[in-house]
Protein backbone atom coordinates (compact mmCIF):
# COMPACT_ATOMS: atom_id res chain seq x y z
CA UNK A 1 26.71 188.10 35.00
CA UNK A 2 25.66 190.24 31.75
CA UNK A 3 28.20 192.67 30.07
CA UNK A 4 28.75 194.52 27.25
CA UNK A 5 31.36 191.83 25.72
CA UNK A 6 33.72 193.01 22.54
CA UNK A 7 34.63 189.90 20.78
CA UNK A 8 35.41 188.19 17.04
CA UNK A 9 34.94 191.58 15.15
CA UNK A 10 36.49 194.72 14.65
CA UNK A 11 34.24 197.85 15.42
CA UNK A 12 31.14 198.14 16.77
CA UNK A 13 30.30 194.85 15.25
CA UNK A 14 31.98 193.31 17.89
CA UNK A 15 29.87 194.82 20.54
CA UNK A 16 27.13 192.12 22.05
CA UNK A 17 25.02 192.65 25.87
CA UNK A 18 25.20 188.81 27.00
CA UNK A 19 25.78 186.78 29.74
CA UNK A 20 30.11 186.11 31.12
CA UNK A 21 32.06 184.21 33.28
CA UNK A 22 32.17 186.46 36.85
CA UNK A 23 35.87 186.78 38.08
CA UNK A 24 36.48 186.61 42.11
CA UNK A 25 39.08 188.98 43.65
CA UNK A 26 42.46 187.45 43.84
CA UNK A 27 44.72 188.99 47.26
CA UNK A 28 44.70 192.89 47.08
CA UNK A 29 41.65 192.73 45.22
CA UNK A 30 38.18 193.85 45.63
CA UNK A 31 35.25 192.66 43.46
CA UNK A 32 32.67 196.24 43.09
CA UNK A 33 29.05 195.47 42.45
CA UNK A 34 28.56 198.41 39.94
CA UNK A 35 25.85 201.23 40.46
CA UNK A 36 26.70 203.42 37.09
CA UNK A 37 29.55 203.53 34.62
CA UNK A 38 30.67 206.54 32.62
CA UNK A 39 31.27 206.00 28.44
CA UNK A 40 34.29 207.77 27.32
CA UNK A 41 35.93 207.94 24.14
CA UNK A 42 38.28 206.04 24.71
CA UNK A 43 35.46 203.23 24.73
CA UNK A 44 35.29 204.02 20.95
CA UNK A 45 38.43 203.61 20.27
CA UNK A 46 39.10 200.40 22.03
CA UNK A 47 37.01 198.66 20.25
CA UNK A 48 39.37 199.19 17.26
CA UNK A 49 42.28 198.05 18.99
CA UNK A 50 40.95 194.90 20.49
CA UNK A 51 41.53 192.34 17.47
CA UNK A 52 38.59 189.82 17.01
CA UNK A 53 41.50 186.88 17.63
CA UNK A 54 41.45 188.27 21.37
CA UNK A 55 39.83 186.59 24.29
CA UNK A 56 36.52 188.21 24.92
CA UNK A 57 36.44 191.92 26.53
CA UNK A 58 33.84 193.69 29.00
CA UNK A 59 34.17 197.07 27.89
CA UNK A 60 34.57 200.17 29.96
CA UNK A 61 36.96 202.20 32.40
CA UNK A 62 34.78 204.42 34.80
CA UNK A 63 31.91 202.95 37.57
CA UNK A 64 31.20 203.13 40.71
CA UNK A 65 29.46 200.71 43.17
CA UNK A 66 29.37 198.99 46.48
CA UNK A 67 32.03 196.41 47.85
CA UNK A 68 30.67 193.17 47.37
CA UNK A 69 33.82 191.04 48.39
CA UNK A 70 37.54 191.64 49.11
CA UNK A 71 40.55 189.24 48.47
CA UNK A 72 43.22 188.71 51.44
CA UNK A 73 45.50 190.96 52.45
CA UNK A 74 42.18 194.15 51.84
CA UNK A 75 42.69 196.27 55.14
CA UNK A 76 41.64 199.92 54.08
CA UNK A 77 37.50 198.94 52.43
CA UNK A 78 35.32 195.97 53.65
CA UNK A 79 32.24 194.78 52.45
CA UNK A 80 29.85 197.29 51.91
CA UNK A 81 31.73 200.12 51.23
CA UNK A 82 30.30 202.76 48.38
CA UNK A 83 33.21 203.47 46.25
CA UNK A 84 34.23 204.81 42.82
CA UNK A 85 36.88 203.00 40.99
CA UNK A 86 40.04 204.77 39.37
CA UNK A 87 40.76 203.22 36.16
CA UNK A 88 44.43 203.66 35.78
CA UNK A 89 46.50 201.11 36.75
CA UNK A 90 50.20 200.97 38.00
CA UNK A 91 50.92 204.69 37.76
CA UNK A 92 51.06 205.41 41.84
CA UNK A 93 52.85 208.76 41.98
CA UNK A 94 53.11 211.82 40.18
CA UNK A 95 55.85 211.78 37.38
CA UNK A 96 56.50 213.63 34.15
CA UNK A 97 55.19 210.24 32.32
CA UNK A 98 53.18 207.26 33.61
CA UNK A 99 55.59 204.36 34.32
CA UNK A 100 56.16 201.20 32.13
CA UNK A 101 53.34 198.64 32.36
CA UNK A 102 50.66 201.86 32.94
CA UNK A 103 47.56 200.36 31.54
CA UNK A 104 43.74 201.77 31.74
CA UNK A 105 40.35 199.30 33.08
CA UNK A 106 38.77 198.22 29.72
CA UNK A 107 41.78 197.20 27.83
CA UNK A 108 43.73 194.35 28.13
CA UNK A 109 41.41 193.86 31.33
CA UNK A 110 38.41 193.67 31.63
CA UNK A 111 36.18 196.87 32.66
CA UNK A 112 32.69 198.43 33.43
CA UNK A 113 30.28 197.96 31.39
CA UNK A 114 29.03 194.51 33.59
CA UNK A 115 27.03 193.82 36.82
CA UNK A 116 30.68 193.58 38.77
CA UNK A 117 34.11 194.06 38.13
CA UNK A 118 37.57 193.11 39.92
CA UNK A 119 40.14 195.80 40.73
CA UNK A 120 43.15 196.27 42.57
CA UNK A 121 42.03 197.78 46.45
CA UNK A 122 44.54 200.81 45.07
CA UNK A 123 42.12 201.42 42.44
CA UNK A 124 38.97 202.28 44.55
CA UNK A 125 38.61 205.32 46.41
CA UNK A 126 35.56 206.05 48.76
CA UNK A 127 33.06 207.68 47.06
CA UNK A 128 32.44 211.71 48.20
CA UNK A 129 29.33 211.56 49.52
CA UNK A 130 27.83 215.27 47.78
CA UNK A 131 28.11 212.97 44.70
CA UNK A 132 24.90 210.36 43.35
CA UNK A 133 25.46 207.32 41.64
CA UNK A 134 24.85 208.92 38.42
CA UNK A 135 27.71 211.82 39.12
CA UNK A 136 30.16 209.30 40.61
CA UNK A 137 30.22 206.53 37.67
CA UNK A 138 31.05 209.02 35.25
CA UNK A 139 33.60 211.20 36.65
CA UNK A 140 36.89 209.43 36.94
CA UNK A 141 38.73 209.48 33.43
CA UNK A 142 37.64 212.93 32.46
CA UNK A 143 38.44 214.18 35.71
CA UNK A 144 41.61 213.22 36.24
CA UNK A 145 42.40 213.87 32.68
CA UNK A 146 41.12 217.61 32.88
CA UNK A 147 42.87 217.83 36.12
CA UNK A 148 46.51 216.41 35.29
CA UNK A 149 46.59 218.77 32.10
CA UNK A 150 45.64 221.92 33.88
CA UNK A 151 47.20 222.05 37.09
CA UNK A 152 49.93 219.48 36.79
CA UNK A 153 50.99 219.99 33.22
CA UNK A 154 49.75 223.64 32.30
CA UNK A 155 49.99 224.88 36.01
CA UNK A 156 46.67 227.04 35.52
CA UNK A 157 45.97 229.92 38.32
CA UNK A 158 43.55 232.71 38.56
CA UNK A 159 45.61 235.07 36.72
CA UNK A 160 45.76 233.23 33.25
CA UNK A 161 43.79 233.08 29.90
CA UNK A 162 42.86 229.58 29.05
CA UNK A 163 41.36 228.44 25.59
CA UNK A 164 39.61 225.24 25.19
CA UNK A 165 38.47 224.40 21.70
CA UNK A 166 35.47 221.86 21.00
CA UNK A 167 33.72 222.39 24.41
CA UNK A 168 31.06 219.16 24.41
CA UNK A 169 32.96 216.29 25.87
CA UNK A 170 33.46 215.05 29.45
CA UNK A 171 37.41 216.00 29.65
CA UNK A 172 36.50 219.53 27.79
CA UNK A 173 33.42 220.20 30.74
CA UNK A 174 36.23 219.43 33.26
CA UNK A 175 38.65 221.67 32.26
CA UNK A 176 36.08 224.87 32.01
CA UNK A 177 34.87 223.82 35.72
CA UNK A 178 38.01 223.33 36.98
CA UNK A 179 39.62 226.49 35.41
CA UNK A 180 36.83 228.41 36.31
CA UNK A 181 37.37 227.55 40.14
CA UNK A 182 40.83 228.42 40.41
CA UNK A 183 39.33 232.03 38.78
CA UNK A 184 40.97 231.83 35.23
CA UNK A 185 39.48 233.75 32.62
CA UNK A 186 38.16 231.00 29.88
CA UNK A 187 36.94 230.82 25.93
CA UNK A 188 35.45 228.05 24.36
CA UNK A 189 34.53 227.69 21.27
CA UNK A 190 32.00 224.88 19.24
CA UNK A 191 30.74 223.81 16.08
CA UNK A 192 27.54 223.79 18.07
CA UNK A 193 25.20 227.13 19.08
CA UNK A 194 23.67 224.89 21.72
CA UNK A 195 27.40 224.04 22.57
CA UNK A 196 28.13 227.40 23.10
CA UNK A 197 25.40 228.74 24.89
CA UNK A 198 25.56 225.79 27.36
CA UNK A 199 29.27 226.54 27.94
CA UNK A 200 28.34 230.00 28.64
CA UNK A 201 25.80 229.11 31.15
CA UNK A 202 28.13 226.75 33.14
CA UNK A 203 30.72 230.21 33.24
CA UNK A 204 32.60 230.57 30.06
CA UNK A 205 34.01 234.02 29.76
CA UNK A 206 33.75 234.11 25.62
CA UNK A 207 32.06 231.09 23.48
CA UNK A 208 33.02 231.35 19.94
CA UNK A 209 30.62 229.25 17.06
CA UNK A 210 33.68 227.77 14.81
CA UNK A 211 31.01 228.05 12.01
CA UNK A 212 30.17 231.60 12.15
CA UNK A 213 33.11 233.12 13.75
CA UNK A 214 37.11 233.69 13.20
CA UNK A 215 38.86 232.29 16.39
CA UNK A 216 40.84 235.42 16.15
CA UNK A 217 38.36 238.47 15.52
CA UNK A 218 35.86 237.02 18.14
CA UNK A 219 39.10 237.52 20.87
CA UNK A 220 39.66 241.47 19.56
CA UNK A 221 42.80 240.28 19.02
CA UNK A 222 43.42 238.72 22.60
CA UNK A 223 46.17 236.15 23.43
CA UNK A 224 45.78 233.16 26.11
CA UNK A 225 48.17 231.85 28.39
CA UNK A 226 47.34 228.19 27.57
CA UNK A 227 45.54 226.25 25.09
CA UNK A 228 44.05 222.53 26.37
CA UNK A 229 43.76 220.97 23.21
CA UNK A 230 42.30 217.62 22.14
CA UNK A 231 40.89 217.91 18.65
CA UNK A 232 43.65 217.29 16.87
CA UNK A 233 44.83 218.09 13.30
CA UNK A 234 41.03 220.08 12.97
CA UNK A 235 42.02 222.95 15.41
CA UNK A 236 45.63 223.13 16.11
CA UNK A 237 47.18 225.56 13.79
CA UNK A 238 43.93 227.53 14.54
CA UNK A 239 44.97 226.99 18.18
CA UNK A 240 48.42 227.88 18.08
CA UNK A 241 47.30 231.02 16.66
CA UNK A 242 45.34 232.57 19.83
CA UNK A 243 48.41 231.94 21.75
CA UNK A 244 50.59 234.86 23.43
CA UNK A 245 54.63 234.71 23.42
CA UNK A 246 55.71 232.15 25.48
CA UNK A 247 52.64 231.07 26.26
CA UNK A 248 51.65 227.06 26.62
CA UNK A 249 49.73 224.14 24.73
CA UNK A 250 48.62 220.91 26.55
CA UNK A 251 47.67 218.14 24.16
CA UNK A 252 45.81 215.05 25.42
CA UNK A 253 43.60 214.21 22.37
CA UNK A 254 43.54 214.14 18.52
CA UNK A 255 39.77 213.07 17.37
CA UNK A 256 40.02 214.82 14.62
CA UNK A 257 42.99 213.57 13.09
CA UNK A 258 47.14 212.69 14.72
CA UNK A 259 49.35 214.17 12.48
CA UNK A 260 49.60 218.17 12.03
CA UNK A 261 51.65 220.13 10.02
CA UNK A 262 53.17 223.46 11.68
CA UNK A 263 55.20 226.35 10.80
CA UNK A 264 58.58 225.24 13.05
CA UNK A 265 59.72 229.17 12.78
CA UNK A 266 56.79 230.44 14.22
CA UNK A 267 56.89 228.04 16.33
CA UNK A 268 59.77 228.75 18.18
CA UNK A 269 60.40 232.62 17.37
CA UNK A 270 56.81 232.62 19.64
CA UNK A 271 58.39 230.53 22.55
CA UNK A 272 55.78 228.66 22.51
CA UNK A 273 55.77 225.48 25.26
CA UNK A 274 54.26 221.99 24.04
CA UNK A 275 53.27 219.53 26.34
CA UNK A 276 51.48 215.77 26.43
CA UNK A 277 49.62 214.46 28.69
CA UNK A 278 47.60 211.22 29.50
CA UNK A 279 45.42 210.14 32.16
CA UNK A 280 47.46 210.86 36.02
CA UNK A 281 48.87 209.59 38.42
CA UNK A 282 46.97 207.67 41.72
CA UNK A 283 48.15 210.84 43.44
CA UNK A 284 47.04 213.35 41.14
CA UNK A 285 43.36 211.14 41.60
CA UNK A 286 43.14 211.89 45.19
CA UNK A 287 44.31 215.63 44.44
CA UNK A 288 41.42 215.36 42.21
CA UNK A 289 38.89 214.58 44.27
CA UNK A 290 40.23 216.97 47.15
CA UNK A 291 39.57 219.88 44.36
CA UNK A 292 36.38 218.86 43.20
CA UNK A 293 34.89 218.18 46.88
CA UNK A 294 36.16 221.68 47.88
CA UNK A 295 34.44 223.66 45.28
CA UNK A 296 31.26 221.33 45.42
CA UNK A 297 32.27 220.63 41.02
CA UNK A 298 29.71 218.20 39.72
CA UNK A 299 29.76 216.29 36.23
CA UNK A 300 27.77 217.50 33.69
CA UNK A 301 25.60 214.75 32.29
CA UNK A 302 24.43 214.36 29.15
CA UNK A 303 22.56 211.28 29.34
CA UNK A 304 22.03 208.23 31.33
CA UNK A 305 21.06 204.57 29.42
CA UNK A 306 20.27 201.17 30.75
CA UNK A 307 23.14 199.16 30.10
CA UNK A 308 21.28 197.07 27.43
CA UNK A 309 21.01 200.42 25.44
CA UNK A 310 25.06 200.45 25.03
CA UNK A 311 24.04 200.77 21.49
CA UNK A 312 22.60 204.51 21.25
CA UNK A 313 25.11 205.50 23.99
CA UNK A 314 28.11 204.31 21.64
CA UNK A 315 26.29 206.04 18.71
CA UNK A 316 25.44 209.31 20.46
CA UNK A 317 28.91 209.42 21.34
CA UNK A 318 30.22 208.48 18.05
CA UNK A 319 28.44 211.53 16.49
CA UNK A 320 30.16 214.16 18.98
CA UNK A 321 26.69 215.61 20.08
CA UNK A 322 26.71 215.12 23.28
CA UNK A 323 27.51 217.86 26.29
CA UNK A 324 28.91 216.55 28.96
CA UNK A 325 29.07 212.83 30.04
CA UNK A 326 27.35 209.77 28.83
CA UNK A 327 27.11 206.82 31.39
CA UNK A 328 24.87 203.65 32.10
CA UNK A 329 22.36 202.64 34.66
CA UNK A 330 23.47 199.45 36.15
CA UNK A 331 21.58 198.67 39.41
């Protein structure tokens, strides 16, 4: 079958479209005849962390597809089935941290970006039918990311204030849908006009131009509840500063640098709360999809590519100008 294969170079060098080995489904195993697959950062930064000595690598954690053939011991999908595929794997129920051996499709095995993959039968979940191809092979990782951090981790309700900063990727158009259906009151704010004026369209209460604009005069002033923050070292003092007494920070992300400096007094004379977060669980995935099904919550997508075009999908994402969610054709 043809892939996008990471192998014997570091980086996007490493990146080839070419012809590998297809796997069959072992017991408890289903092999998924992919439709679409979603491009997620993450994608980026695997391809730094696989080392050229490794084995080969089909890139990719999100797809969906159609059941093409099931290993023994399948009971709950048969052939035939339209499903989309969860990509975390061995995290079952919800816990304060993903349990040991908690790994994610597209590194160490192998992933999406292909004509088929294999994957536990836990890992694929019937795909809601309000969803197309396009909307259901990109939703998965963002989803459940933007999901775990505001509900599980933040605990976000109608009532609050939530700030994301950098509105543009897949997780941050998740987490302004999703806190926008529960009826929270939400600001954005972007590098990007077009950024902003998008975010405003798809319900943002406030969308504040990082070029242009203080974080802090553009609120009058205002505190949020909670902060969902996954720039990194770029935003988070800025971030920390737009939040009330007492008031909550969920970190999942740090693209524009890991370490940050902060002022420790401030930091606790404000109460402030400081959480991680990662992924979910296989129960906060079903929770998931309950939520978005229920308030009819589509991806927004940026672009769709042939999968031979993996090259101006990595670089579009690679330059941050994207809105929304990046995937690939497949069949």
């Amino acid at each position: 079958m043809r892939a996008v294969v990471h192998e014997g170079k570091t980086g996007f060098d490493g990146l080839n479209f070419c012809a590998i080995e297809e796997q069959q489904p072992k017991t408890g195993e289903v092999t998924v005849k992919l439709k679409t697959a979603g491009l997620n950062h993450r994608d980026l930064f695997v391809l730094n962390r696989h080392n050229p000595t490794d084995p080969p690598l089909i890139i990719g954690s999100d797809g969906a597809g159609i059941i093409e053939a099931v290993g023994e011991g399948v009971l709950n999908v048969q052939v035939g089935d339209e499903v989309i595929i969860n990509p975390g794997l061995g995290w079952k129920e919800k816990s304060d941290a993903p349990p040991a051996g908690f790994e994610i499709l597209g590194l160490p095995f192998h992933g999406t970006f292909a004509e088929k993959v294999v994957v536990p039968v836990d890992n694929v979940v019937h795909k809601p039918s309000y969803l197309t191809w396009e909307e259901a092979g990109v939703l998965s990782l963002a989803a459940l990311t933007a999901y775990r951090a505001l509900f599980t981790r933040a605990r976000v309700d109608g009532d609050m204030k939530v700030l994301i900063p950098g509105i543009g990727s897949g997780v941050a158009t998740f987490l302004l849908q999703f806190a926008k259906a529960v009826g929270a009151t939400v600001y954005v704010t972007s590098r990007s006009m077009d950024k902003c004026q998008k975010a405003l369209e798809l319900g943002a209460d406030k969308a504040i131009n990082s070029n242009e604009e203080d974080w802090g005069k553009a609120l009058g002033g205002e505190k949020v509840d909670v902060i969902i923050e996954s720039v990194g070292a770029a935003t988070f003092n800025k971030s920390l500063d737009q939040l009330r007494p007492g008031g909550t920070i969920v970190t999942f992300g740090a693209s524009a640098g890991d370490e940050v400096q902060i002022n420790l007094r401030n930091f606790f004379y404000g109460q402030f709360n400081l959480l991680g977060t990662t992924m979910g669980s296989a129960e906060e995935y079903k929770e998931m999809l309950n939520f978005i099904e229920t308030h009819k919550i589509k991806p927004i997508i940026d672009r769709m590519y042939p999968l031979d075009q993996f090259e101006q999908a990595f670089k579009r994402m690679d330059q941050a100008v994207q809105l929304g969610k990046i995937g690939f054709l497949i069949d």
